[in-house]
N, C-alpha and C. Protein backbone atom coordinates (compact mmCIF):
# COMPACT_ATOMS: atom_id res chain seq x y z
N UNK A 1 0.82 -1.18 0.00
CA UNK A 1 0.00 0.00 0.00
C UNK A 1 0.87 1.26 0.00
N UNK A 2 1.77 1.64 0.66
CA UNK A 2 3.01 1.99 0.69
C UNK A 2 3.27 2.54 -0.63
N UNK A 3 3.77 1.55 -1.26
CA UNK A 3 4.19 1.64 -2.56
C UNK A 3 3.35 2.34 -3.48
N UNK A 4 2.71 1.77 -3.47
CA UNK A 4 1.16 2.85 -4.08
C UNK A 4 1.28 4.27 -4.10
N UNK A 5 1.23 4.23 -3.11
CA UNK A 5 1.61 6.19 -2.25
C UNK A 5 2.33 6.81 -2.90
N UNK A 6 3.39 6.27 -2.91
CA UNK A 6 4.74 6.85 -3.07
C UNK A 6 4.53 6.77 -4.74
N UNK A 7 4.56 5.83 -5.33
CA UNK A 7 4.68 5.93 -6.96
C UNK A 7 3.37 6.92 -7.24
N UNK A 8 2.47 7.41 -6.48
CA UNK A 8 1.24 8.29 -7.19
C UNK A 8 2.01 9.69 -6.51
N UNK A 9 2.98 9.75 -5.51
CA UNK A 9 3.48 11.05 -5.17
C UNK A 9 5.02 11.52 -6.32
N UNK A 10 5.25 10.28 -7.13
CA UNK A 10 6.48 10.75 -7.40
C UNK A 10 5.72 11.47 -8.66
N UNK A 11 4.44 10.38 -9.03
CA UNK A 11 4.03 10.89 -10.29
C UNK A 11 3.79 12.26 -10.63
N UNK A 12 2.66 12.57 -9.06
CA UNK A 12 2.56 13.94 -9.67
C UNK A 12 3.57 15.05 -8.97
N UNK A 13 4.91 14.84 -8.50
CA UNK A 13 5.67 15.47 -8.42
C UNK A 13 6.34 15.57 -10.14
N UNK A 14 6.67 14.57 -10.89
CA UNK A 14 7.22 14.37 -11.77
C UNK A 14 6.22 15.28 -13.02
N UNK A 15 5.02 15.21 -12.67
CA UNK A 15 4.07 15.64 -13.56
C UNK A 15 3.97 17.15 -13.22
N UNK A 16 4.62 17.80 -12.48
CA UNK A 16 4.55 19.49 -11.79
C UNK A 16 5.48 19.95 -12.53
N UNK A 17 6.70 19.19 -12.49
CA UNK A 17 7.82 19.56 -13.58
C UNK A 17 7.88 19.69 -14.78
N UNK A 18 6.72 18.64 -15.30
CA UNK A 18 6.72 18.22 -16.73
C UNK A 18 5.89 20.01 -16.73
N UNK A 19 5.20 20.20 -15.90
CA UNK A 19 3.97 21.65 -16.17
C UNK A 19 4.98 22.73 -16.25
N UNK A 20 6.56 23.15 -15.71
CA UNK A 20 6.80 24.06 -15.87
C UNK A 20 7.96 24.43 -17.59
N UNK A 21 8.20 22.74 -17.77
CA UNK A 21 8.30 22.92 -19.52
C UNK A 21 7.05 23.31 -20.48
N UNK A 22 6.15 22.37 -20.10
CA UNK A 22 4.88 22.45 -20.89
C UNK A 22 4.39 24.13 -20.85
N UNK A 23 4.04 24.36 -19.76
CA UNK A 23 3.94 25.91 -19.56
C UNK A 23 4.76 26.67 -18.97
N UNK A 24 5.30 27.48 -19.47
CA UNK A 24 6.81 28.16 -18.94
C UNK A 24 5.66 29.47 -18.77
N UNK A 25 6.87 30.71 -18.32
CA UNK A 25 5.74 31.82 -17.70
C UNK A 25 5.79 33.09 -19.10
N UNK A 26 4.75 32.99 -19.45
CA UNK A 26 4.11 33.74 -20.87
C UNK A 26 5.40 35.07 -20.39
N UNK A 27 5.63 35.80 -19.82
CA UNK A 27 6.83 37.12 -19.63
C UNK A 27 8.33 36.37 -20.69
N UNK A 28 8.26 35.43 -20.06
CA UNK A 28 9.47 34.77 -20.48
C UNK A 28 9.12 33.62 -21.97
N UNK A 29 8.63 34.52 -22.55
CA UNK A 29 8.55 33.32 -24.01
C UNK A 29 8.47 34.46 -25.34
N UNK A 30 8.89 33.97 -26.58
CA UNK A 30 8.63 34.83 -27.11
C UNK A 30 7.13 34.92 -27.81
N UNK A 31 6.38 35.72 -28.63
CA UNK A 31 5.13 35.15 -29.55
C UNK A 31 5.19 34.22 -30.70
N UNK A 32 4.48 33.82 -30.61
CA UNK A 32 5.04 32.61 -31.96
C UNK A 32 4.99 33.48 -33.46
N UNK A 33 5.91 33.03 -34.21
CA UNK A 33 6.01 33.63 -35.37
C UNK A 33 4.25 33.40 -36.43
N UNK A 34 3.74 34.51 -36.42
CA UNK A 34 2.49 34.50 -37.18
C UNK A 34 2.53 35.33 -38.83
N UNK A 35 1.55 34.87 -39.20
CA UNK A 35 1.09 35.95 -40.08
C UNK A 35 -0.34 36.49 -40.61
N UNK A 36 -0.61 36.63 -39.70
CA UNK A 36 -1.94 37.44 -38.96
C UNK A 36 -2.08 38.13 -38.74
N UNK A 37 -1.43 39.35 -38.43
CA UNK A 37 -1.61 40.70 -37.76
C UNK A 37 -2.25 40.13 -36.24
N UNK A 38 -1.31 39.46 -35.58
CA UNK A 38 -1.60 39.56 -34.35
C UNK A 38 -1.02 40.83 -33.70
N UNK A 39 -0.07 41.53 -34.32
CA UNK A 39 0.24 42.86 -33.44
C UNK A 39 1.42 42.18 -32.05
N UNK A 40 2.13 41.17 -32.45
CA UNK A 40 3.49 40.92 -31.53
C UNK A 40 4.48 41.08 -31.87
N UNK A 41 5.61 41.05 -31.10
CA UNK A 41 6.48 41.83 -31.36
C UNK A 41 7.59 41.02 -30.36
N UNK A 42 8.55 40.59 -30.73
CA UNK A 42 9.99 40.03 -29.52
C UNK A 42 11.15 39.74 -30.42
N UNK A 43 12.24 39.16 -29.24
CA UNK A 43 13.45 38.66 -29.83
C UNK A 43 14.34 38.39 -28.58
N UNK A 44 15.33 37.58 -29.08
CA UNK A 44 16.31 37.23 -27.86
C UNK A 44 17.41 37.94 -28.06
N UNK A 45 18.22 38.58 -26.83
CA UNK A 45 18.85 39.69 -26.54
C UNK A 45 20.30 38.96 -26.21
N UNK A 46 21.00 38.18 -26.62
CA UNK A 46 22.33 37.74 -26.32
C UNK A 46 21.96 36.70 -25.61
N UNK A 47 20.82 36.20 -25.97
CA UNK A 47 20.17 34.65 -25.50
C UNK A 47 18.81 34.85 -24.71
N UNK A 48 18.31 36.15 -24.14
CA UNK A 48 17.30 36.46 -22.88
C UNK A 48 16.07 37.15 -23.68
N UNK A 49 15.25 36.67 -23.82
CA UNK A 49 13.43 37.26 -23.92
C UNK A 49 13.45 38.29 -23.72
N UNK A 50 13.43 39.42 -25.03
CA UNK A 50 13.02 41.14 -25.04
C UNK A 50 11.86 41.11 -25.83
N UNK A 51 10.98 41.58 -24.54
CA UNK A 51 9.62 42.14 -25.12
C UNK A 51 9.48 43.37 -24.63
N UNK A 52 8.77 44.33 -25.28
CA UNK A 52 8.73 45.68 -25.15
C UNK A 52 8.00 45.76 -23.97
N UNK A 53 7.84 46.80 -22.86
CA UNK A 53 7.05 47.00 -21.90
C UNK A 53 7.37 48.02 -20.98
N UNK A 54 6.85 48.66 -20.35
CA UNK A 54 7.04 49.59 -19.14
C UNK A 54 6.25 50.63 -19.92
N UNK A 55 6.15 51.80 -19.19
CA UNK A 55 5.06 52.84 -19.46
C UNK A 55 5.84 54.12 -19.27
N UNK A 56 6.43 55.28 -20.08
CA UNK A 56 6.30 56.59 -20.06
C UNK A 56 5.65 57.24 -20.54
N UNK A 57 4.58 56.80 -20.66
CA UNK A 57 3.47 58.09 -21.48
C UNK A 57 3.47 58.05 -22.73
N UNK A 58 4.53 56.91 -23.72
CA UNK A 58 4.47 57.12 -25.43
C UNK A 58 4.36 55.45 -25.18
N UNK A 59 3.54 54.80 -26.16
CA UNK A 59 3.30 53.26 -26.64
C UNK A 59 4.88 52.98 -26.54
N UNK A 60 5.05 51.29 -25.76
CA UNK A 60 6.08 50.59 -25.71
C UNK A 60 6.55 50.17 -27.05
N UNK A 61 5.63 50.08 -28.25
CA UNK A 61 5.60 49.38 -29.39
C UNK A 61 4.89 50.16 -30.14
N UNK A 62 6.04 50.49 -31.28
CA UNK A 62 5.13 51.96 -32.60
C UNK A 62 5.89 50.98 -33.94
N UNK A 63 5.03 50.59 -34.49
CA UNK A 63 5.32 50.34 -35.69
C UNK A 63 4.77 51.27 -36.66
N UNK A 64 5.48 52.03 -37.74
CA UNK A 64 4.57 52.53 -38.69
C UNK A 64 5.30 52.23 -40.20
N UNK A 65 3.79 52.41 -41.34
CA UNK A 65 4.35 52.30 -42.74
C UNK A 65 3.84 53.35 -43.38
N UNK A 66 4.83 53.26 -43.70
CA UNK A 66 4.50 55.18 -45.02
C UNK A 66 4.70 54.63 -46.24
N UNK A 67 3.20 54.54 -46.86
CA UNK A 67 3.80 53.95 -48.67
C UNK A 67 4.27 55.08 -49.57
N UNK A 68 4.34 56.26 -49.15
CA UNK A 68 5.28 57.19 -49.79
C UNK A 68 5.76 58.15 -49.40
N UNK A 69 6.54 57.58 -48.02
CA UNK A 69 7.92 58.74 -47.52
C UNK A 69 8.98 59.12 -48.46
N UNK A 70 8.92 60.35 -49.28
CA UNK A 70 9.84 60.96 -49.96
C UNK A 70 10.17 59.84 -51.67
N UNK A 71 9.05 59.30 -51.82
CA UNK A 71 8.68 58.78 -53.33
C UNK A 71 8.98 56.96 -52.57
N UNK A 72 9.44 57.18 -51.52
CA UNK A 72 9.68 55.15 -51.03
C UNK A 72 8.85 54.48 -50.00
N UNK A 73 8.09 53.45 -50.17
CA UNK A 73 7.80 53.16 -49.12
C UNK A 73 8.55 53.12 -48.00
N UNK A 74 8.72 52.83 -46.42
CA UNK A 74 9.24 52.86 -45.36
C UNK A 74 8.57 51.96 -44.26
N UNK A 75 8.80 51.18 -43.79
CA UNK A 75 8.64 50.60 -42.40
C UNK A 75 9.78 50.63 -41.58
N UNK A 76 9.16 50.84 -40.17
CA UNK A 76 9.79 51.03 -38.81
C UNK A 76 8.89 51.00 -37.83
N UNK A 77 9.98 49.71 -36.90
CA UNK A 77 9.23 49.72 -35.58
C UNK A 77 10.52 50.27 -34.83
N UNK A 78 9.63 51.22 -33.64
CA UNK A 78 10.48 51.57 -32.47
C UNK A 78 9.92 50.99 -31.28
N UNK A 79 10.89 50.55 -30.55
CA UNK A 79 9.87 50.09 -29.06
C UNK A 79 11.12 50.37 -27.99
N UNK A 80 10.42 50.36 -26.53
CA UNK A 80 11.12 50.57 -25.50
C UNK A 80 10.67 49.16 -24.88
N UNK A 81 11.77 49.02 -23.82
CA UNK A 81 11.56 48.49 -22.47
C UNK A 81 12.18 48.88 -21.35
N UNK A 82 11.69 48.24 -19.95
CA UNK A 82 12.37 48.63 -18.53
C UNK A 82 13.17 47.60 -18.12
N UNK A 83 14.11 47.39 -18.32
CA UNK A 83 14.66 46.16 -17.71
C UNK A 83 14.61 45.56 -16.26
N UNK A 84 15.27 44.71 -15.80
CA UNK A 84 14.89 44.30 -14.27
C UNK A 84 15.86 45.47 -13.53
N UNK A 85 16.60 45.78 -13.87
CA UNK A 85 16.97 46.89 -12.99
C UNK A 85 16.50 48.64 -13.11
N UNK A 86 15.39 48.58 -13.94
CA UNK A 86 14.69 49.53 -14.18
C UNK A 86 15.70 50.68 -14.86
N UNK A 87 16.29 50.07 -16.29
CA UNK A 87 17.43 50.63 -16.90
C UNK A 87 16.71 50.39 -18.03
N UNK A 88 16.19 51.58 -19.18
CA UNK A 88 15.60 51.83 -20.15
C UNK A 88 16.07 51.02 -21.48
N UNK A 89 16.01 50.05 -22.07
CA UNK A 89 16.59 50.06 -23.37
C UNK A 89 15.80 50.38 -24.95
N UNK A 90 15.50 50.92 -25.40
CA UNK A 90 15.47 51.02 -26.96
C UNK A 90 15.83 50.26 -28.12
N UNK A 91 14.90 49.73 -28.63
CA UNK A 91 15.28 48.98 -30.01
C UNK A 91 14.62 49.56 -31.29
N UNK A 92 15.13 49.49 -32.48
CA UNK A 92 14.41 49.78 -33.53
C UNK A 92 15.09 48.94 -34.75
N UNK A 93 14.33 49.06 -35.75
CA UNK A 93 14.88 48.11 -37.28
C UNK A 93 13.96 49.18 -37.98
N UNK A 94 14.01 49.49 -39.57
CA UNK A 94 13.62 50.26 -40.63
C UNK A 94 13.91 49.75 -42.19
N UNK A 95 13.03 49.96 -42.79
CA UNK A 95 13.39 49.49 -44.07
C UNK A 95 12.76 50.72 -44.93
N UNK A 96 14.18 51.33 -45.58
CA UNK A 96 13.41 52.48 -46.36
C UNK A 96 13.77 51.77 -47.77
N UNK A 97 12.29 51.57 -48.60
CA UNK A 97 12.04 51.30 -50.08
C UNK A 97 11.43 50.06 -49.85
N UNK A 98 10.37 49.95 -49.05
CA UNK A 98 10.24 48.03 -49.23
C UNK A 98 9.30 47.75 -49.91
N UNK A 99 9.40 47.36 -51.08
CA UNK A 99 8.10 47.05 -52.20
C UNK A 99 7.84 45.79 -51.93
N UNK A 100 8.33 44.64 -51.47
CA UNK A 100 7.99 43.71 -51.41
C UNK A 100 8.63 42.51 -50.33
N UNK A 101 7.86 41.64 -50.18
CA UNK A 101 8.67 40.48 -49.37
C UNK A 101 10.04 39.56 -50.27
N UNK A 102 10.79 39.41 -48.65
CA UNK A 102 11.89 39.39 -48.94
C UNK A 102 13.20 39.31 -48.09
N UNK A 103 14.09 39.14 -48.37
CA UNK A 103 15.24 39.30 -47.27
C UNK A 103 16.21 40.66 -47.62
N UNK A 104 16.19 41.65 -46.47
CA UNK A 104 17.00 42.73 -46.44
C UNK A 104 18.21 42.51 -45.53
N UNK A 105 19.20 43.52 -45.89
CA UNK A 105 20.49 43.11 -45.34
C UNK A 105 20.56 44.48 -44.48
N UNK A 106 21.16 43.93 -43.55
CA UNK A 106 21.65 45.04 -42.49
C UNK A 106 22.77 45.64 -42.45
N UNK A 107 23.40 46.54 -43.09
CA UNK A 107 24.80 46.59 -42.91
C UNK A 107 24.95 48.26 -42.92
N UNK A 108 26.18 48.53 -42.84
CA UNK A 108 25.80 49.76 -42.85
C UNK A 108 25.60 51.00 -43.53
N UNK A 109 25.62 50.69 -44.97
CA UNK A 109 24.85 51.37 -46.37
C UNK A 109 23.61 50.79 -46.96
N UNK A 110 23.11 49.79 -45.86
CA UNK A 110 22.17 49.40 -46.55
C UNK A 110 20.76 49.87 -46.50
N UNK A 111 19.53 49.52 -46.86
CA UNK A 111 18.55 50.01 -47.32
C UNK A 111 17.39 49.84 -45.45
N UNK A 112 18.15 48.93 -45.06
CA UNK A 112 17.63 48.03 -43.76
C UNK A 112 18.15 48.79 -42.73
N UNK A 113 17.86 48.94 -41.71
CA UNK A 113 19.27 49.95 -40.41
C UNK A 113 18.40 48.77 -39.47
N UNK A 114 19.13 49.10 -38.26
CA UNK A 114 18.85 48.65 -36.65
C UNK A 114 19.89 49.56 -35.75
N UNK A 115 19.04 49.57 -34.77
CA UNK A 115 19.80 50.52 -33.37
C UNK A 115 19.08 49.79 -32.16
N UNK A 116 20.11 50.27 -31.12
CA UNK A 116 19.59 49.64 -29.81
C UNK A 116 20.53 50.24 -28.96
N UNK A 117 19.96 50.76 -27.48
CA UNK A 117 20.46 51.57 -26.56
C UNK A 117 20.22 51.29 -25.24
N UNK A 118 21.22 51.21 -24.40
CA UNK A 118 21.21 50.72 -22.95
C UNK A 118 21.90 51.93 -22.39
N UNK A 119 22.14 51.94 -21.18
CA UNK A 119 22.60 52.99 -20.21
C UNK A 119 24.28 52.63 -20.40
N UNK A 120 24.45 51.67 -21.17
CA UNK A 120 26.19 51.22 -21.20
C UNK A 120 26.39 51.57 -22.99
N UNK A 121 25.71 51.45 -23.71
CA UNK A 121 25.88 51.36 -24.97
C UNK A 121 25.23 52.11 -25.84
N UNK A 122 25.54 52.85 -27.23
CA UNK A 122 24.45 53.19 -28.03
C UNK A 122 24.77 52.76 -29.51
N UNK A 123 23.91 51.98 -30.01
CA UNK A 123 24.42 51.35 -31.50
C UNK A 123 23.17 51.91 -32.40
N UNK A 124 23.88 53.45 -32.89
CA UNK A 124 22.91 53.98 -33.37
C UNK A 124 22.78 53.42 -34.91
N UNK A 125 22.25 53.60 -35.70
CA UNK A 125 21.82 53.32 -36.86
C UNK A 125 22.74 53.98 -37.66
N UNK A 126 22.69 55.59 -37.72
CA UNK A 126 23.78 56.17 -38.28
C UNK A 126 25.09 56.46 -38.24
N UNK A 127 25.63 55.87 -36.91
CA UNK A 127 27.34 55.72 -36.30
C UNK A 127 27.85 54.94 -37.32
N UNK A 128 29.00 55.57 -38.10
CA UNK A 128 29.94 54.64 -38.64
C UNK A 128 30.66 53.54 -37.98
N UNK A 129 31.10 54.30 -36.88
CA UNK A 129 31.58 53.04 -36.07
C UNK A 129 31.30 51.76 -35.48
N UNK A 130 29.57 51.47 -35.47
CA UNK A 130 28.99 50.58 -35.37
C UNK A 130 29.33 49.12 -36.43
N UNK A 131 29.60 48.25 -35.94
CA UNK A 131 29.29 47.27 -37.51
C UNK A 131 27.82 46.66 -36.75
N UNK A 132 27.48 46.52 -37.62
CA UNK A 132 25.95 46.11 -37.92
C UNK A 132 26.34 44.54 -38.86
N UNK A 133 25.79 43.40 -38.91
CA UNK A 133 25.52 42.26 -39.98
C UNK A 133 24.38 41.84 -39.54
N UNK A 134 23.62 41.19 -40.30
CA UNK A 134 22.47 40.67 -40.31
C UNK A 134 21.04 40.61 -41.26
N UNK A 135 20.03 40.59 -40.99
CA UNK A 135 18.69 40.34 -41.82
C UNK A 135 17.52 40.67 -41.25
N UNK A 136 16.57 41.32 -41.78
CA UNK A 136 15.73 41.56 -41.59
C UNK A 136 14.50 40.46 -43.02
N UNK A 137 13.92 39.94 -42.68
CA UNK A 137 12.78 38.89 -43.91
C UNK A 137 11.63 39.24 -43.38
N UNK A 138 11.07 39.75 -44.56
CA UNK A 138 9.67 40.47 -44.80
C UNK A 138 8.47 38.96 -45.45
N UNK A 139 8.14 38.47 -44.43
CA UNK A 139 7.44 36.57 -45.03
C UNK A 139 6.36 37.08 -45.38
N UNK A 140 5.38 38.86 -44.95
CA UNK A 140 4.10 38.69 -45.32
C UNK A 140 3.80 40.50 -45.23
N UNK A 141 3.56 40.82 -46.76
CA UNK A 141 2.87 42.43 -46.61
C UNK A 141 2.31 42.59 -47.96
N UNK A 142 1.21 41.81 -47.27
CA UNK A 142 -0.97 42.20 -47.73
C UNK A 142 -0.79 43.34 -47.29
N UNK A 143 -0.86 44.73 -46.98
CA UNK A 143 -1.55 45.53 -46.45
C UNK A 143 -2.94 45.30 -46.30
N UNK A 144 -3.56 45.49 -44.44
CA UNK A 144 -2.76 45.87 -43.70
C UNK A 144 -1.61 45.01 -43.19
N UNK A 145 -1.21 44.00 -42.95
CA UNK A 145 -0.61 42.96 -42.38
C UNK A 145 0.80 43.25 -42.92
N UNK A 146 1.27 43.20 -42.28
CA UNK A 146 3.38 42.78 -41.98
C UNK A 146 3.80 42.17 -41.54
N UNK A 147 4.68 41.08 -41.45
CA UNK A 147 4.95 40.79 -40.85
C UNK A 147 6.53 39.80 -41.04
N UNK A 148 7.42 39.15 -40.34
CA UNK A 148 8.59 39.13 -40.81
C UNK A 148 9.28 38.50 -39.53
N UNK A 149 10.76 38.69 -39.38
CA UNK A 149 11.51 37.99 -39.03
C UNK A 149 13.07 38.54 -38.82
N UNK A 150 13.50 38.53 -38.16
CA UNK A 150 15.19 39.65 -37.79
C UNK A 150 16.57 38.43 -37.21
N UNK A 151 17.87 38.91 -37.25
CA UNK A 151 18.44 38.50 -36.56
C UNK A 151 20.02 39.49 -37.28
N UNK A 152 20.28 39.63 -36.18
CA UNK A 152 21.76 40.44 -36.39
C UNK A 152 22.55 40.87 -35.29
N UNK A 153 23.75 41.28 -35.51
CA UNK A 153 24.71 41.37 -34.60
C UNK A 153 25.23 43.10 -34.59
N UNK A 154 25.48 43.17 -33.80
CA UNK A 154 25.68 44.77 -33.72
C UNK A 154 27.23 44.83 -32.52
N UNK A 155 28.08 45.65 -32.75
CA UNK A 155 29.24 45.99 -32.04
C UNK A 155 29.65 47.28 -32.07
N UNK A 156 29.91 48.21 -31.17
CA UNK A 156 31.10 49.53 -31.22
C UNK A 156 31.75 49.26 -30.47
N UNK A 157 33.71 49.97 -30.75
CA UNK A 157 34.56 49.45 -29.97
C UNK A 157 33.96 50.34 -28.48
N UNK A 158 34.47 49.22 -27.17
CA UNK A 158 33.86 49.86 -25.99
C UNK A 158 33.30 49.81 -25.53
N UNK A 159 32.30 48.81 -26.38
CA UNK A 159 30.94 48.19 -25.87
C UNK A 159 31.13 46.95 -26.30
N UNK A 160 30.30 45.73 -25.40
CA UNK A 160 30.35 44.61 -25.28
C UNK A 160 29.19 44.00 -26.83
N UNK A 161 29.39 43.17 -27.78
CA UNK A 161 28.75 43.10 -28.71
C UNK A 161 27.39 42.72 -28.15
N UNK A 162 26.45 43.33 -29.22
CA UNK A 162 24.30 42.40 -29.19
C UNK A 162 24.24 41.89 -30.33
N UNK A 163 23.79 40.39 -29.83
CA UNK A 163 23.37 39.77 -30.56
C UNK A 163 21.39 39.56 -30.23
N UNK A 164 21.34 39.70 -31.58
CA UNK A 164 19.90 39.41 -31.70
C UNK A 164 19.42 38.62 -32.56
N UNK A 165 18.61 37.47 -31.88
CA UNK A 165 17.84 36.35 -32.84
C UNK A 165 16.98 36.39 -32.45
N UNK A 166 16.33 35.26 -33.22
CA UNK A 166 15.08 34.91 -33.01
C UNK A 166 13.87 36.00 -33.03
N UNK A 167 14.14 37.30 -33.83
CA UNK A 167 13.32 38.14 -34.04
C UNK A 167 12.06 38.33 -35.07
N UNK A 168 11.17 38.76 -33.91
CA UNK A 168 10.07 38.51 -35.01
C UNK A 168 8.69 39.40 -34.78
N UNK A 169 8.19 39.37 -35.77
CA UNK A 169 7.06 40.90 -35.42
C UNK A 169 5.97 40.27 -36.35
N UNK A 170 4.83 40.92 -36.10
CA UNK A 170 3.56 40.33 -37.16
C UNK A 170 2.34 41.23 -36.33
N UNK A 171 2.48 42.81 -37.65
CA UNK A 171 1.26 43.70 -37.22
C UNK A 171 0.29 44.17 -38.10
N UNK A 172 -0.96 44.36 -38.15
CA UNK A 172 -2.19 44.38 -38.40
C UNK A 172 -2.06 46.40 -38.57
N UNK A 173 -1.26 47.03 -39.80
CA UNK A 173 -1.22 48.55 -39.46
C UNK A 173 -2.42 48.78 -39.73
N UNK A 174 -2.66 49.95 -39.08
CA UNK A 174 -4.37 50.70 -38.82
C UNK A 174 -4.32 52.52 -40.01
């Protein structure tokens, strides 16, 4: 009888664990890559879950498209977050001319930019000194719908390099 006990306690000890793979805590995951205009937005930050969030009074998450900024189309998202030590960071990606889906290159004459800013670092978009490599893939733009996919590396001497994968966005513009 004993035995009983014990093999139905290991079970659902064993089965509590299995719950925190099965369901990990939604803060810490990214959105699944859609193409829907679900309006999400993430990426991993040198391996760690960046999702936009905290509140100063302007949206954590601004994506906009201009189908004719200065004769080119344009997309750009800007977003903020608060980190755990309540240290601001900034991200953005842009694509000026995007007629279509596709893979854009990130570099630093290219048509694609990215920036990102911490209280230690600033990897602006327009710093020469930055190297920038990477991609930005445009998998879906129906208007309204966008949506796509990132990953790139960013360095200035002085600052410790960002890497970013697993990036991915899918918004419904209004």
């Amino acid at each position: 009888m004993k035995r009983g006990f014990i093999n139905v306690l290991v079970f659902l000890f064993l089965l509590s664990l299995e719950g925190c793979f099965l369901f990990p805590d939604p803060k810490e995951t990214l959105p699944p890559a859609t193409q829907t205009g679900a309006n999400t937005f993430g990426f991993l930050l040198n391996g760690q879950v960046w999702l936009p969030s905290g509140n100063d009074g302007y949206p954590n998450l601004s994506p906009t498209y201009e189908p004719n900024f200065n004769g080119k189309p344009i997309f750009n998202i800007s977003c903020y977050r608060y980190a755990s030590n309540n240290e601001r960071q900034d991200f953005g990606l842009g694509i000026n001319g995007i007629y279509r889906e596709g893979i854009y290159d990130v570099s630093v004459d290219s048509i694609a930019s990215a920036l990102f800013t911490s209280k230690n670092c600033e990897y602006l978009y327009y710093d020469s000194l930055v190297y920038r490599r990477g991609t930005i893939t445009i998998t879906k733009l129906a208007l309204p719908i966008i949506s796509g996919t990132f990953n790139f590396v960013m360095y200035k001497p002085g600052c410790d390099s960002v890497k970013i994968t697993d990036g991915r966005f899918d918004f419904k513009l209004i």
